[in-house]
PDB file of N, CA and C in Angstrom:
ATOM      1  N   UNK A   1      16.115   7.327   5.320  1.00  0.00           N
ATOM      2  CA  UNK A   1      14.755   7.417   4.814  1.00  0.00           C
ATOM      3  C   UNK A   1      14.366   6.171   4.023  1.00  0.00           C
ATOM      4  N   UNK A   2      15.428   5.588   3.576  1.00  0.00           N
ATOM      5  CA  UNK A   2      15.105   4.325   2.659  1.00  0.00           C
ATOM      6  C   UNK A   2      14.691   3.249   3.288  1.00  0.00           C
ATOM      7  N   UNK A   3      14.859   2.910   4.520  1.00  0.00           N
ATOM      8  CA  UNK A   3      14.279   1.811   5.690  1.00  0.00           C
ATOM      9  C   UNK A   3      12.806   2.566   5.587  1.00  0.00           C
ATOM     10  N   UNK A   4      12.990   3.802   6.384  1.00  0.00           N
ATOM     11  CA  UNK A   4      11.033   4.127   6.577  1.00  0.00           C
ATOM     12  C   UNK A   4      10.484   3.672   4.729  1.00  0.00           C
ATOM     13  N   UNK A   5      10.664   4.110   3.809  1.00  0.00           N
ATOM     14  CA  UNK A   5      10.029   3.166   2.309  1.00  0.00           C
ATOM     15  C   UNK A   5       9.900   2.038   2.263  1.00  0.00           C
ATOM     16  N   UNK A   6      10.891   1.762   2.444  1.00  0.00           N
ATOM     17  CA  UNK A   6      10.790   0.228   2.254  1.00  0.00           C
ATOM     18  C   UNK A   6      10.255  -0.758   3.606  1.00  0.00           C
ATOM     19  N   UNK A   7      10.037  -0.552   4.746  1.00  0.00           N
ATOM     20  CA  UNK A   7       8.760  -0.856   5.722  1.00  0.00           C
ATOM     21  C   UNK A   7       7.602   0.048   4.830  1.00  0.00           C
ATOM     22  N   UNK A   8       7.338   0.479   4.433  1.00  0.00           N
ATOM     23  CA  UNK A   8       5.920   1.344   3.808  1.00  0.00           C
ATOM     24  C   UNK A   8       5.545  -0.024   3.019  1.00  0.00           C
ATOM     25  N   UNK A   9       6.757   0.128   2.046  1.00  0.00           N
ATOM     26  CA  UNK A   9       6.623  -0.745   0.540  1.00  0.00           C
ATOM     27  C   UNK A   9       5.876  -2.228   1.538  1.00  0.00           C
ATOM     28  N   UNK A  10       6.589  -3.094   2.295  1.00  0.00           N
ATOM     29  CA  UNK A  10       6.437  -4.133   2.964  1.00  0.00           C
ATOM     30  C   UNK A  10       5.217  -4.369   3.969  1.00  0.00           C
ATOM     31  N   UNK A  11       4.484  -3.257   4.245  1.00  0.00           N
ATOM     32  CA  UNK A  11       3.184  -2.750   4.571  1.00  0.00           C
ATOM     33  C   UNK A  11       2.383  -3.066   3.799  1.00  0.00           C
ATOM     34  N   UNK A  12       2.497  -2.378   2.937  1.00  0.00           N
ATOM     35  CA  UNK A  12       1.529  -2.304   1.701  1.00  0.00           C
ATOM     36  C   UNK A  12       1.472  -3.680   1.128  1.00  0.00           C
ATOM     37  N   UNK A  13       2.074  -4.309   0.681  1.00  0.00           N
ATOM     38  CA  UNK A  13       2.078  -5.710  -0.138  1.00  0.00           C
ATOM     39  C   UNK A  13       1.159  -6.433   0.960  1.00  0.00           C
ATOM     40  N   UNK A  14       1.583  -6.704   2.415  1.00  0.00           N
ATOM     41  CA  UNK A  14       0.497  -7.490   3.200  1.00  0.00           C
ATOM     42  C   UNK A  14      -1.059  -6.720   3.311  1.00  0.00           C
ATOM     43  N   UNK A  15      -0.960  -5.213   3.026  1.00  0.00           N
ATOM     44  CA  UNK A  15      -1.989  -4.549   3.649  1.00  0.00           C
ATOM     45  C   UNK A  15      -3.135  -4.524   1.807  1.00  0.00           C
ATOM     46  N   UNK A  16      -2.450  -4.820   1.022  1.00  0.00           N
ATOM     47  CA  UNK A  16      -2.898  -5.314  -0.419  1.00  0.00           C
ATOM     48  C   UNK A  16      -3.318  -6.868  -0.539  1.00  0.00           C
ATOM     49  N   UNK A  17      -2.776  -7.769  -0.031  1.00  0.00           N
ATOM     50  CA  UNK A  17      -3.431  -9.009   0.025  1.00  0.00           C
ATOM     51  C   UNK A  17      -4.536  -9.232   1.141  1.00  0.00           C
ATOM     52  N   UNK A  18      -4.487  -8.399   2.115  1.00  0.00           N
ATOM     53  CA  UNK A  18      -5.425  -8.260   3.585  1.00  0.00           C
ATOM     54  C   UNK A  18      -6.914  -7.594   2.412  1.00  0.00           C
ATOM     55  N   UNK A  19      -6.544  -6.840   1.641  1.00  0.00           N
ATOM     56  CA  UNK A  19      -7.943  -6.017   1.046  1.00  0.00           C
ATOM     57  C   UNK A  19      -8.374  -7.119   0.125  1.00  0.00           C
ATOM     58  N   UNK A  20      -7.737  -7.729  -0.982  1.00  0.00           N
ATOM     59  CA  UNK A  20      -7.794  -7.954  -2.056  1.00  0.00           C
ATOM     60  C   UNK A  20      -7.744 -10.160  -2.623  1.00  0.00           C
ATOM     61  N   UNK A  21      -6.842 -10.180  -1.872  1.00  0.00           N
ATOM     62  CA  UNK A  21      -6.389 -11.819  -2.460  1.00  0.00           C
ATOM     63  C   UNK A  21      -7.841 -12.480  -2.201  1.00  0.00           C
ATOM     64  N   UNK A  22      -8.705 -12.420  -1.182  1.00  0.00           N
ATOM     65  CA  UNK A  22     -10.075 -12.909  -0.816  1.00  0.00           C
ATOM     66  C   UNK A  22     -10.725 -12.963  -2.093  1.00  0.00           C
ATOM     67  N   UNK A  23     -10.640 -12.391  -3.329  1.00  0.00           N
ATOM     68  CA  UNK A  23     -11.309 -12.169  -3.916  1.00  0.00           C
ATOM     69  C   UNK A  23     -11.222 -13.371  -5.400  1.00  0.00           C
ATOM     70  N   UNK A  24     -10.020 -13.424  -4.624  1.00  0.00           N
ATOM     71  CA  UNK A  24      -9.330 -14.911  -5.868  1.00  0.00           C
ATOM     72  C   UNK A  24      -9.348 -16.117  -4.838  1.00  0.00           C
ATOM     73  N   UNK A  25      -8.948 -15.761  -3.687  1.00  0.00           N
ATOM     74  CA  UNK A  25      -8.540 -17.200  -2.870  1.00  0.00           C
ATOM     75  C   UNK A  25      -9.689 -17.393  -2.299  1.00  0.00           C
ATOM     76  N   UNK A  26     -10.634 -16.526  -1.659  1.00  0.00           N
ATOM     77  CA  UNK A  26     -11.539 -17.129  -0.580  1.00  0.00           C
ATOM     78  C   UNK A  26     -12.998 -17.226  -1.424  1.00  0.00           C
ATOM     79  N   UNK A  27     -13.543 -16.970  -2.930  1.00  0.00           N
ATOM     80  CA  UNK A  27     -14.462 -16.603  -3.179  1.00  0.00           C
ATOM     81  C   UNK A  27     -15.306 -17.200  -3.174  1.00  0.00           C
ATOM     82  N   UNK A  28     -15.239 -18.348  -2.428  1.00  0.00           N
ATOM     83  CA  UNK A  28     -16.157 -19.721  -2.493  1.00  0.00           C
ATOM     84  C   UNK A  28     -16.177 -19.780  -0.641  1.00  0.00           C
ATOM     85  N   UNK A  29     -15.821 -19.113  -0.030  1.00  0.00           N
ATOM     86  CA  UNK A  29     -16.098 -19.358   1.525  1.00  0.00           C
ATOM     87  C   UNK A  29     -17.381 -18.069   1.668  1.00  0.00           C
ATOM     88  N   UNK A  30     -17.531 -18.350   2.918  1.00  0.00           N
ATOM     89  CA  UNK A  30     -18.449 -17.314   3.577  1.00  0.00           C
ATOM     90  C   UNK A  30     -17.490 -15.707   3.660  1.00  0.00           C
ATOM     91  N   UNK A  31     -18.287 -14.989   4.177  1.00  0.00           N
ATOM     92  CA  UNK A  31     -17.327 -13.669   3.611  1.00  0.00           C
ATOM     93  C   UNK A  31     -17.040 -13.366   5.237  1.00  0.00           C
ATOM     94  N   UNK A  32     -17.466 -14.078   6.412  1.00  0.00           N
ATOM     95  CA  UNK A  32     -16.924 -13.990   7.450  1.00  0.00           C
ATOM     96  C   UNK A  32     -15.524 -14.814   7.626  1.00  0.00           C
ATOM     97  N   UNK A  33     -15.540 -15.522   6.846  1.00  0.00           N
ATOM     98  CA  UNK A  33     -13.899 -16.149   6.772  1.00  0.00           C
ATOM     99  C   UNK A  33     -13.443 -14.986   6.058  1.00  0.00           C
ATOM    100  N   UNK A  34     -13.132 -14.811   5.359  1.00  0.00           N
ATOM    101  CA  UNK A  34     -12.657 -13.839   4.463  1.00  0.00           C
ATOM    102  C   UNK A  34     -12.437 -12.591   5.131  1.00  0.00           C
ATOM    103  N   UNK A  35     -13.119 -12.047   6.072  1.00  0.00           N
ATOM    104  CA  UNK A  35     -12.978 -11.079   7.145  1.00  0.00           C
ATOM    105  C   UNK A  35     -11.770 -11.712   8.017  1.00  0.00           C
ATOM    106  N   UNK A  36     -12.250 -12.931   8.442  1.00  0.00           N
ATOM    107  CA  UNK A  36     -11.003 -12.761   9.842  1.00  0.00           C
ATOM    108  C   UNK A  36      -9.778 -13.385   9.114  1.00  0.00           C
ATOM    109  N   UNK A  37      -9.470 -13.710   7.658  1.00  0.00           N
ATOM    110  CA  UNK A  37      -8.152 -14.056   7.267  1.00  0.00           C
ATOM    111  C   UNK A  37      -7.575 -13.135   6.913  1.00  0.00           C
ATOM    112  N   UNK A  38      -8.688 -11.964   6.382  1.00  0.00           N
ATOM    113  CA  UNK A  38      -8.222 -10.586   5.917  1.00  0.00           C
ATOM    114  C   UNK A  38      -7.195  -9.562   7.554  1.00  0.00           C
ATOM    115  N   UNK A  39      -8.025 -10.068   8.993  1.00  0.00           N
ATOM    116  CA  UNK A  39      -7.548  -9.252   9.716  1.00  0.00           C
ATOM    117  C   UNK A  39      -6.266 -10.136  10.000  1.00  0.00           C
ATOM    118  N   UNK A  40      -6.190 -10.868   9.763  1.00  0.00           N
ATOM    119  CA  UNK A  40      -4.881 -11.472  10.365  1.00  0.00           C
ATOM    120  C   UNK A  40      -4.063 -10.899   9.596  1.00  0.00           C
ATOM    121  N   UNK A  41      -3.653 -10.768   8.152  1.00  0.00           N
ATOM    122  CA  UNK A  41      -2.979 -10.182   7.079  1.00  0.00           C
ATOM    123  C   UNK A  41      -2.730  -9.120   8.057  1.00  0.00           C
ATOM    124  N   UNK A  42      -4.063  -8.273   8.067  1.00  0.00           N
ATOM    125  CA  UNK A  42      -3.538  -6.672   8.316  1.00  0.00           C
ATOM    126  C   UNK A  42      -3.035  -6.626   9.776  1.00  0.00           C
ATOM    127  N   UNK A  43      -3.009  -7.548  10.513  1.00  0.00           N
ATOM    128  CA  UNK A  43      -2.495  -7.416  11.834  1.00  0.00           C
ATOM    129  C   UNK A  43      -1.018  -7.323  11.647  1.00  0.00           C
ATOM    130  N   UNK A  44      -0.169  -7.943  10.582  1.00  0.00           N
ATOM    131  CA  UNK A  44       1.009  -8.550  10.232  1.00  0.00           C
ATOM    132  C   UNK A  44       1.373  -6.234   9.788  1.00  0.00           C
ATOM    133  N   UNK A  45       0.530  -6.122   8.690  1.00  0.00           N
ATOM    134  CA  UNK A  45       0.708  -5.028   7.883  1.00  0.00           C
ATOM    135  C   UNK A  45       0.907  -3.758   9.545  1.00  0.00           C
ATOM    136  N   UNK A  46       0.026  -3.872   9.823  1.00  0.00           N
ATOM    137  CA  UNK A  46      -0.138  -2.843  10.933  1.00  0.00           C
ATOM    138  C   UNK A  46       1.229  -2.531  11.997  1.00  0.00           C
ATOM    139  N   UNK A  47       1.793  -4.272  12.194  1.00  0.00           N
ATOM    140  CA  UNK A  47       3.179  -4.499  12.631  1.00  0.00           C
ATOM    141  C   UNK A  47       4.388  -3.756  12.527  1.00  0.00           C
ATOM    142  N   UNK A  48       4.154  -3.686  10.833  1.00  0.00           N
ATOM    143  CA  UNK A  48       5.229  -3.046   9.890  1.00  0.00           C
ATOM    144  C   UNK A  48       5.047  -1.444  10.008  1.00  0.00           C
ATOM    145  N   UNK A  49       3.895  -1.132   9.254  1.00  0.00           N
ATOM    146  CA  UNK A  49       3.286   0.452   9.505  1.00  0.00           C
ATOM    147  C   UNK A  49       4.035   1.250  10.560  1.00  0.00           C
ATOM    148  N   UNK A  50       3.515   1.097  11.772  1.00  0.00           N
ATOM    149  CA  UNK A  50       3.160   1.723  12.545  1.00  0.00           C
ATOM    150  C   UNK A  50       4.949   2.054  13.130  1.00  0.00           C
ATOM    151  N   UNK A  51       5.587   1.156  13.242  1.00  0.00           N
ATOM    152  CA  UNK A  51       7.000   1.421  13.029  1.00  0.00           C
ATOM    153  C   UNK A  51       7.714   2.097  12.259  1.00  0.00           C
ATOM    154  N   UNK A  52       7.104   1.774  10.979  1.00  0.00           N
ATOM    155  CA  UNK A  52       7.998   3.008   9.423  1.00  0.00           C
ATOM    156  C   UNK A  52       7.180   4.301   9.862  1.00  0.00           C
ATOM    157  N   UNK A  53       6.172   4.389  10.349  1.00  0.00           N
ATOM    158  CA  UNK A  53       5.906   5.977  10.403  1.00  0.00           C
ATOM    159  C   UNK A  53       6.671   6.251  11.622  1.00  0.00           C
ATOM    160  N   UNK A  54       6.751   5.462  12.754  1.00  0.00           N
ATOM    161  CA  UNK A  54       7.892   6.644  14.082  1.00  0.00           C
ATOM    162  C   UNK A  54       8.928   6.901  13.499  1.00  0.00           C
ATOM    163  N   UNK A  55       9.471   5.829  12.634  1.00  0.00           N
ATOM    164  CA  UNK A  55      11.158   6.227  12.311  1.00  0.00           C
ATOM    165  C   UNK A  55      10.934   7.495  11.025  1.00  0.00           C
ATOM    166  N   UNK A  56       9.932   7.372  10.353  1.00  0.00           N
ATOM    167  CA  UNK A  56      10.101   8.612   9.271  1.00  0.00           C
ATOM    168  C   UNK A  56       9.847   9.544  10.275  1.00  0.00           C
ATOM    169  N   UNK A  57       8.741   9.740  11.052  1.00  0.00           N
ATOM    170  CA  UNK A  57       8.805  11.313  12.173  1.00  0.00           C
ATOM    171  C   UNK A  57      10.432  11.707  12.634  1.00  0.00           C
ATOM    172  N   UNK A  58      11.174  10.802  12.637  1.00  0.00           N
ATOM    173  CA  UNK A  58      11.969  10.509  13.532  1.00  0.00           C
ATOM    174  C   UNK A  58      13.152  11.224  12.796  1.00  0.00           C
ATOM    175  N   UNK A  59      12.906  10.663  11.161  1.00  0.00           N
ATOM    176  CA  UNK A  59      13.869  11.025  10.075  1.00  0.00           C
ATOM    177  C   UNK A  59      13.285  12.419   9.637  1.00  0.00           C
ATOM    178  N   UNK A  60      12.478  13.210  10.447  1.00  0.00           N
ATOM    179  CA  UNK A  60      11.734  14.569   9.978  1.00  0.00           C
ATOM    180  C   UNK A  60      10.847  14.782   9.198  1.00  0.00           C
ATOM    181  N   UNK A  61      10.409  13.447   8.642  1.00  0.00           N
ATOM    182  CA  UNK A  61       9.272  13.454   7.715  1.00  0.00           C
ATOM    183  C   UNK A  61       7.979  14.042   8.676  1.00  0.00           C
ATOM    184  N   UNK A  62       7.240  14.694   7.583  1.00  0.00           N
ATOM    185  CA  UNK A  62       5.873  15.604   8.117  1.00  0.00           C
ATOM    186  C   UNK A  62       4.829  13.821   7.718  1.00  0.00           C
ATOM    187  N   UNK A  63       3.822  14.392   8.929  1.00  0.00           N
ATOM    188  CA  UNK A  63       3.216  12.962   8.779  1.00  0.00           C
ATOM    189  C   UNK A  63       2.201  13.313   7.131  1.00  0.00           C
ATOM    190  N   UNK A  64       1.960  14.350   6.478  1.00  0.00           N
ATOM    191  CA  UNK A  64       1.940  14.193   5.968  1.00  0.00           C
ATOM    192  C   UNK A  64       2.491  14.016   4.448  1.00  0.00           C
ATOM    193  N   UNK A  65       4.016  14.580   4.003  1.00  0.00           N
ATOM    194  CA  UNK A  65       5.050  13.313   3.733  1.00  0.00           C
ATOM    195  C   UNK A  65       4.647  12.073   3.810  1.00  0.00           C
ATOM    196  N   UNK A  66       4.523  11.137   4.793  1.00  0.00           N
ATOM    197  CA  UNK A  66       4.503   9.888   5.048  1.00  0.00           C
ATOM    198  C   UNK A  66       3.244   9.091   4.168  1.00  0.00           C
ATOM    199  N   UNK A  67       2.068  10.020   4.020  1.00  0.00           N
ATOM    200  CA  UNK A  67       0.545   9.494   3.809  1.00  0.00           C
ATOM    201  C   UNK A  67       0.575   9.591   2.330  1.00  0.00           C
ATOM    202  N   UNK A  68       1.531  11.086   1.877  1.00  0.00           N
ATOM    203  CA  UNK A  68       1.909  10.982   0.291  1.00  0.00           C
ATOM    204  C   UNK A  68       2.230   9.840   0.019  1.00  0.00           C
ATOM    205  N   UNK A  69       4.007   9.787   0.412  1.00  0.00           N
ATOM    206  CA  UNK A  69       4.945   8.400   0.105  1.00  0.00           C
ATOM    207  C   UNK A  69       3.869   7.114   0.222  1.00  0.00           C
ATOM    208  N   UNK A  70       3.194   6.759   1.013  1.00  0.00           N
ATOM    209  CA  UNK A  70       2.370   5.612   1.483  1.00  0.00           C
ATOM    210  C   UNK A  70       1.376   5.340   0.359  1.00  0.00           C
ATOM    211  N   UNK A  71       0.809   6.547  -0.189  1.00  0.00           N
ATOM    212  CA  UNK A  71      -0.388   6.321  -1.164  1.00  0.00           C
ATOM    213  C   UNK A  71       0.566   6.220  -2.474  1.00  0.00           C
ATOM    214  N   UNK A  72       1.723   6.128  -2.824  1.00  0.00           N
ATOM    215  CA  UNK A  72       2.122   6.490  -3.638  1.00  0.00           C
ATOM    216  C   UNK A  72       2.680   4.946  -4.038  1.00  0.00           C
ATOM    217  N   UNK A  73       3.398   4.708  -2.668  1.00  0.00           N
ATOM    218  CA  UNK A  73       4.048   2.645  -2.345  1.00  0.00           C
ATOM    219  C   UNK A  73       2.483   1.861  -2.911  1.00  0.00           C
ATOM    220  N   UNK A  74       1.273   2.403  -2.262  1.00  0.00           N
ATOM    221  CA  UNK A  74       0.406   1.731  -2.206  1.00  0.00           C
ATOM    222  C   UNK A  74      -0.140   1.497  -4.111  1.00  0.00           C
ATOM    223  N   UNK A  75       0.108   2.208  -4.580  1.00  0.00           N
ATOM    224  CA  UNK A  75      -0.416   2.532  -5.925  1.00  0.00           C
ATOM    225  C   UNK A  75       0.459   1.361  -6.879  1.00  0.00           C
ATOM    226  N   UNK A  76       1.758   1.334  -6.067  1.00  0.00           N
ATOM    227  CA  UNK A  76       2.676   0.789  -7.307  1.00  0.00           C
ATOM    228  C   UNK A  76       2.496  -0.497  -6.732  1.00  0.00           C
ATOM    229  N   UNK A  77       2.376  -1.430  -5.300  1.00  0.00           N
ATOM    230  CA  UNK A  77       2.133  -2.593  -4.627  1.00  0.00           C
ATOM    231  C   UNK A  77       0.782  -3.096  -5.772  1.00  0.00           C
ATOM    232  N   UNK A  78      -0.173  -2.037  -5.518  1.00  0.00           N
ATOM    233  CA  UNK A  78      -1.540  -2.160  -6.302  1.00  0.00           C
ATOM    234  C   UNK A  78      -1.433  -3.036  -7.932  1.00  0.00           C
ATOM    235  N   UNK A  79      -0.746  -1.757  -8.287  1.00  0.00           N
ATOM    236  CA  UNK A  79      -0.410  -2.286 -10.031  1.00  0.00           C
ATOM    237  C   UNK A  79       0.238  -3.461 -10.129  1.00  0.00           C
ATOM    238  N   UNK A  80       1.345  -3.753  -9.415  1.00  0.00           N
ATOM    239  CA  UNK A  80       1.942  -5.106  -9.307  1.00  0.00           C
ATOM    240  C   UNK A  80       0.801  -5.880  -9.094  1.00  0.00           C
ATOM    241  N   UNK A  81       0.175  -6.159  -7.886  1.00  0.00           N
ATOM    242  CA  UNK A  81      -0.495  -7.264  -7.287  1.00  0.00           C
ATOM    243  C   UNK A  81      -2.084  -7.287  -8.606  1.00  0.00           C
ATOM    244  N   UNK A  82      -2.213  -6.044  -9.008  1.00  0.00           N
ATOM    245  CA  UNK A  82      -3.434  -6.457 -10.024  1.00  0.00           C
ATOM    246  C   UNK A  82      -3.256  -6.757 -11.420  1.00  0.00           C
ATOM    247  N   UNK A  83      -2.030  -6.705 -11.761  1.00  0.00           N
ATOM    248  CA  UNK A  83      -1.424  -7.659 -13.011  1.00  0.00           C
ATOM    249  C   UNK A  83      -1.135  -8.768 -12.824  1.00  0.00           C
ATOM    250  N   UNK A  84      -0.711  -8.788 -11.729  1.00  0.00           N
ATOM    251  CA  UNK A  84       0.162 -10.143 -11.533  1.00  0.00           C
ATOM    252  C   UNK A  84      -0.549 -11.365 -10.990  1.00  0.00           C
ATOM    253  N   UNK A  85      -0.945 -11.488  -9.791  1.00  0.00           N
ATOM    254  CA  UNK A  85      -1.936 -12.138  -9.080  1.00  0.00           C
ATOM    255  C   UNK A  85      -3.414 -12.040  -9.682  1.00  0.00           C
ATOM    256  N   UNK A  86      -4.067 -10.964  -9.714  1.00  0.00           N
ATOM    257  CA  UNK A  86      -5.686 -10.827 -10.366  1.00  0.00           C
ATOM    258  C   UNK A  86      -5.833 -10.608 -11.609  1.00  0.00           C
ATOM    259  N   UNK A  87      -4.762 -10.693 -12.477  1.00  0.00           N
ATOM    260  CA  UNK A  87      -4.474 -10.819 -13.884  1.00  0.00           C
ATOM    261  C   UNK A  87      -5.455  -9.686 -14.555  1.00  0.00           C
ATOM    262  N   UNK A  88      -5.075  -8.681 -13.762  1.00  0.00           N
ATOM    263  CA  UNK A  88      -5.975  -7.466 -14.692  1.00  0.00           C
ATOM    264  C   UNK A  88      -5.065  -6.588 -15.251  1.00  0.00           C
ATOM    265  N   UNK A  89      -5.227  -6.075 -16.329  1.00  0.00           N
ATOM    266  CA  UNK A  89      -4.909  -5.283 -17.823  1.00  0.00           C
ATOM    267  C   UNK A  89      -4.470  -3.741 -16.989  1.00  0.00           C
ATOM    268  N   UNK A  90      -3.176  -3.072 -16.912  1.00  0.00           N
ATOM    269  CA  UNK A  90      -3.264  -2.397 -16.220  1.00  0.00           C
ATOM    270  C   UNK A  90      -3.390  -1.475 -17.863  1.00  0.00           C
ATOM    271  N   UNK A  91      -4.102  -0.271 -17.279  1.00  0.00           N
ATOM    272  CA  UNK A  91      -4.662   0.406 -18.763  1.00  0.00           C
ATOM    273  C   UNK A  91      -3.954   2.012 -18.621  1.00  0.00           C
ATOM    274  N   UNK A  92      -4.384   3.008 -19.050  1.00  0.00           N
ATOM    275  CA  UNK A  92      -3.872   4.322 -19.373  1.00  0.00           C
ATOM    276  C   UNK A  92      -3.928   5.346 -17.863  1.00  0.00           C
ATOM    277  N   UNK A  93      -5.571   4.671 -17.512  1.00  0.00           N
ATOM    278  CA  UNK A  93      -5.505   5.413 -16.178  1.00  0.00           C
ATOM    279  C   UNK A  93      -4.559   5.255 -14.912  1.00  0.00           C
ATOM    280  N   UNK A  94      -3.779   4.373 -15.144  1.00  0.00           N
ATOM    281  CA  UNK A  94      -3.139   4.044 -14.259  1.00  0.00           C
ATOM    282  C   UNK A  94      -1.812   4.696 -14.262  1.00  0.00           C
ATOM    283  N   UNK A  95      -1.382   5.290 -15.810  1.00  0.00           N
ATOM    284  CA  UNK A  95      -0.679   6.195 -16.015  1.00  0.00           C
ATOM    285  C   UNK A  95      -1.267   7.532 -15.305  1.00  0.00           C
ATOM    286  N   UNK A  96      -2.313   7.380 -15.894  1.00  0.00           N
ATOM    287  CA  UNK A  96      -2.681   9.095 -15.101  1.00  0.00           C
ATOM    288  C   UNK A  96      -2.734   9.308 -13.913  1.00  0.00           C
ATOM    289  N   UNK A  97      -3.520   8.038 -13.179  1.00  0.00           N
ATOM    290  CA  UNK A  97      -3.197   8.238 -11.255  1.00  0.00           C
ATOM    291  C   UNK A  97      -2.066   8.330 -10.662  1.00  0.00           C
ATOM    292  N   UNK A  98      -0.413   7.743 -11.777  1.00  0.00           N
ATOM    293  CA  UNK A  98       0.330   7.900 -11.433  1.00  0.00           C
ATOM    294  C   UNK A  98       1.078   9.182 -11.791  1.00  0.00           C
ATOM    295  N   UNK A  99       0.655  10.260 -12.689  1.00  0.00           N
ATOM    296  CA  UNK A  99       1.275  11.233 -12.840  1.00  0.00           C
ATOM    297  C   UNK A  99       0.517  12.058 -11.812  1.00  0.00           C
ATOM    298  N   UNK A 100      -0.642  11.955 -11.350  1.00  0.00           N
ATOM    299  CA  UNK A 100      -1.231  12.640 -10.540  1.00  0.00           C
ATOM    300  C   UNK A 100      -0.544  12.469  -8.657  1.00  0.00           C
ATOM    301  N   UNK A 101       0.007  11.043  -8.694  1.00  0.00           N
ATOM    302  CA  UNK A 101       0.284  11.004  -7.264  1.00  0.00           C
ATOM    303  C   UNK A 101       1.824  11.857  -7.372  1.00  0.00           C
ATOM    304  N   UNK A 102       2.655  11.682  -9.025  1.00  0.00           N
ATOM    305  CA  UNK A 102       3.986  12.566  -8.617  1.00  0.00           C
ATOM    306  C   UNK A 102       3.303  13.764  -8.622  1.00  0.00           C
ATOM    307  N   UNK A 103       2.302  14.556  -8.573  1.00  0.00           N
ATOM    308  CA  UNK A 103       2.111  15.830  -8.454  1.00  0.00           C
ATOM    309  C   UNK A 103       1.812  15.963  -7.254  1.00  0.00           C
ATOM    310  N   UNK A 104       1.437  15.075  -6.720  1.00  0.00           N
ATOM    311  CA  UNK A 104       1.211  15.631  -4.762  1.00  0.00           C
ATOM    312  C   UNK A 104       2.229  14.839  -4.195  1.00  0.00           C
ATOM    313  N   UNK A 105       3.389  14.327  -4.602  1.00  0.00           N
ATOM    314  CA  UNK A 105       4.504  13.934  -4.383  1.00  0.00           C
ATOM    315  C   UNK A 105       5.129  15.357  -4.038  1.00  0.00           C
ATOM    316  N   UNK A 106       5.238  15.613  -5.526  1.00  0.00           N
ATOM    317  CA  UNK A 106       6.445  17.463  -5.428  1.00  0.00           C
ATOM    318  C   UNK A 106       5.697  17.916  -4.488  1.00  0.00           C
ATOM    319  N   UNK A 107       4.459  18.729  -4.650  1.00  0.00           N
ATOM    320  CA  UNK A 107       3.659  19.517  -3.762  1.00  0.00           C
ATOM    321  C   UNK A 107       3.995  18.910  -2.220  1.00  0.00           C
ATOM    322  N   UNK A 108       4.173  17.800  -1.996  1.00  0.00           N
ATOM    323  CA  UNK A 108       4.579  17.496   0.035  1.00  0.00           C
ATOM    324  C   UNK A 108       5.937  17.550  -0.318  1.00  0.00           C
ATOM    325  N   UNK A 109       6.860  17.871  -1.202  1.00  0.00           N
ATOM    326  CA  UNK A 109       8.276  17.241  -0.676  1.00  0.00           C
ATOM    327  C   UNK A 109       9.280  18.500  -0.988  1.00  0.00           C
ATOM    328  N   UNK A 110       8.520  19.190  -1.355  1.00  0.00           N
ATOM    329  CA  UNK A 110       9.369  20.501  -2.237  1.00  0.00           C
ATOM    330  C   UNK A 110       9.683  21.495  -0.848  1.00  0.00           C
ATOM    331  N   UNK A 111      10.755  22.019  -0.963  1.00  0.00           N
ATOM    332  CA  UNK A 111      10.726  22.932  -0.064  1.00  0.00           C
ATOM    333  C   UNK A 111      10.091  24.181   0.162  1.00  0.00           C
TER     334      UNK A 111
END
């Protein structure tokens, strides 16, 4: 199961700069550049994806399992990449979205 995460995790980081880096790197181009540098990113992300979800089906994960775990990679890729790169203040709510995603964490994973 730790390969299907970690393709999630490795998803997410390209599928987070495909949404987001435009906003620091391209903000001085036209926003049609910024579109097709964004799809190239996510072409890379989509690569990764679409593989970690056959092998989690594969590993018995319910696809929705997978969309939990995914929003969950995606949250913590998020917080990284918006401290770090977009130098934003991660604040209290970010505690709370994250106690909220371990609650639909248990709720998909519990038996």
């Amino acid at each position: 199961m730790w390969k299907t995460f970690g393709l999630l995790f490795l998803s997410n980081i390209f599928m987070t700069f495909a949404w987001y880096a435009h906003l620091r790197e391209l903000k001085e181009k036209p926003v049609w550049v910024a579109i097709l540098v964004s799809w190239g990113i996510a072409l890379l992300e989509y690569c990764i994806m679409v593989p970690a979800n056959r092998l989690g089906v594969e590993q018995q994960l319910s696809v929705s399992q997978l969309k939990v775990a995914q929003e969950i990679i995606t949250m913590i890729v998020f917080a990284g990449f918006a401290t770090f790169y977009l130098r934003e203040r991660l604040t209290l709510n970010f505690l709370g979205a994250a106690m909220c995603m371990a609650g639909a964490a248990w709720f998909m994973f519990r038996k």
